[in-house]
Protein backbone atom coordinates (compact mmCIF):
# COMPACT_ATOMS: atom_id res chain seq x y z
CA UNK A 1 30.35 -3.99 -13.40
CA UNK A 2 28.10 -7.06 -14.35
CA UNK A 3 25.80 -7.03 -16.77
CA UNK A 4 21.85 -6.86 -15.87
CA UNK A 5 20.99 -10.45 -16.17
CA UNK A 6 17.67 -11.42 -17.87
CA UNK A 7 16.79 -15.31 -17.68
CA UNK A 8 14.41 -15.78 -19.96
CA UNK A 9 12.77 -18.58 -22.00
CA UNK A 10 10.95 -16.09 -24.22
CA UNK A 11 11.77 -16.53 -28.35
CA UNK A 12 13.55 -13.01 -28.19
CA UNK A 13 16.88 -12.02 -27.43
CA UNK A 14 17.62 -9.87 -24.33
CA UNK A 15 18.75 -6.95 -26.39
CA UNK A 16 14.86 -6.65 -27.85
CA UNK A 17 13.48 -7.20 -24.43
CA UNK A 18 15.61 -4.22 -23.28
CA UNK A 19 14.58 -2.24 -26.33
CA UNK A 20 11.05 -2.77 -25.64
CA UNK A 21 11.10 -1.80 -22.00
CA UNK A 22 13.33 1.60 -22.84
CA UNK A 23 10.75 2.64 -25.00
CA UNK A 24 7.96 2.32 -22.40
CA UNK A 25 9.89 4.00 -19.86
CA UNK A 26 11.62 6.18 -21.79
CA UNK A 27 9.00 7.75 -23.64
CA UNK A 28 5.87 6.83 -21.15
CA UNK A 29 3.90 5.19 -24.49
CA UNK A 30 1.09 2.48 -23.67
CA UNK A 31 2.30 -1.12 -24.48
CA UNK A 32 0.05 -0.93 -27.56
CA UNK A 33 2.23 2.17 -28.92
CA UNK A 34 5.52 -0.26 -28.16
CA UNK A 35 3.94 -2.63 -29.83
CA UNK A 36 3.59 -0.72 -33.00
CA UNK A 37 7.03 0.68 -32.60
CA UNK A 38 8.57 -2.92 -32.07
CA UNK A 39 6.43 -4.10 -35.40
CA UNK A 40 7.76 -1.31 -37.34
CA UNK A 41 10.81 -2.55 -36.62
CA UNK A 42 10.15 -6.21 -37.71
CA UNK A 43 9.48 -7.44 -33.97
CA UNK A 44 6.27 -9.10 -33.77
CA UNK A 45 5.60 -8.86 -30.14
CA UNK A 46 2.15 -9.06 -28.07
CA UNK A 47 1.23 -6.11 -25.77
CA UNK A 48 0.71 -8.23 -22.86
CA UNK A 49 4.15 -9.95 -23.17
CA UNK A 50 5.95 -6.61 -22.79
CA UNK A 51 3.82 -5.57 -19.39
CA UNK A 52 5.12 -8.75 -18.43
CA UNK A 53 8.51 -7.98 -19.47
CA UNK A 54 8.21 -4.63 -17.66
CA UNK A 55 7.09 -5.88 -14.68
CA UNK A 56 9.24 -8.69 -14.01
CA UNK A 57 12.55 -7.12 -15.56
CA UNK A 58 12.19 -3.23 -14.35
CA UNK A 59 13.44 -4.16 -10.48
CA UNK A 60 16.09 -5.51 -12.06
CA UNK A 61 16.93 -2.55 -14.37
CA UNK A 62 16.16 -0.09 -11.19
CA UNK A 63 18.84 -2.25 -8.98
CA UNK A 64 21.05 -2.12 -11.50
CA UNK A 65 20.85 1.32 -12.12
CA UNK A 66 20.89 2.10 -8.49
CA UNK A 67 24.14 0.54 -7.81
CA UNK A 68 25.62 2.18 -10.98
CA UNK A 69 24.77 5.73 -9.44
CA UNK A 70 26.92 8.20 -8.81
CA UNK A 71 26.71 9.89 -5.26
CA UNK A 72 25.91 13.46 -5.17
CA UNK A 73 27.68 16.43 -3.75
CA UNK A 74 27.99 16.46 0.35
CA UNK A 75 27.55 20.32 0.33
CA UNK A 76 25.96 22.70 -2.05
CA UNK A 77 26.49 26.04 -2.49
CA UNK A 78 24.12 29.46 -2.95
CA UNK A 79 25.36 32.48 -4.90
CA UNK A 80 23.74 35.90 -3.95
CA UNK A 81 20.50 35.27 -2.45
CA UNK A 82 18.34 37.02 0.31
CA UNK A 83 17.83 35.02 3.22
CA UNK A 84 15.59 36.60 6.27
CA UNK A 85 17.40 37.12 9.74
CA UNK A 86 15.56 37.89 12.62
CA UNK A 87 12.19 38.96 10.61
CA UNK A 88 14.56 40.97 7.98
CA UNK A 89 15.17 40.42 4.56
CA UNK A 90 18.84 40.65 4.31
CA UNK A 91 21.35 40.11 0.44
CA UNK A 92 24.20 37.99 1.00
C-alpha cells in the first residue's frame, strides 16, 4: 500500500502533523487541548494551524483509510432468538 501523502510547506515534519490530527480525532479534544498536548511535548504549534491541518489532511486520512478497509461478512448469523410468524411469537 502507499503511504498517505502530505505535501506540505509547513516547518514540521509529517509525522507531527499526523500526531496532531490523531489526537483531535482520536480523543475529540478542542485544538486548544492539542495544542497543550503538542507543547507538552516540545511542539510549539498554533491552534489555528492544526484546524487547518485537520481540514485539509483528514479527506486524505479518510481515503486512505477507506481503501485500507476490510470488507465485512456477506451473511450474518442469529443464535436463538424469537422472531414473530404470522402475529405469533415463536423461539428458534
Amino acid at each position: 500500500m502507499k503511504p498517505i501523502v502530505i505535501v506540505t510547506l509547513a516547518q514540521f515534519s509529517k509525522e507531527i502533523i499526523l500526531y496532531a490530527i490523531f489526537f483531535y480525532a482520536r480523543y475529540g479534544v478542542s485544538y486548544r487541548d492539542v495544542d497543550e498536548i503538542m507543547e507538552e511535548r516540545g511542539v510549539n504549534v498554533d491552534h489555528s494551524a492544526l484546524n487547518r491541518w485537520v481540514i485539509s489532511y483528514s479527506p486524505l486520512i479518510t481515503a486512505e483509510a477507506k481503501k485500507r478497509k476490510r470488507a465485512g461478512a456477506s451473511f450474518w448469523r442469529v443464535d436463538e432468538t424469537y422472531v414473530k410468524v404470522k402475529g405469533k411469537w415463536n423461539y428458534w
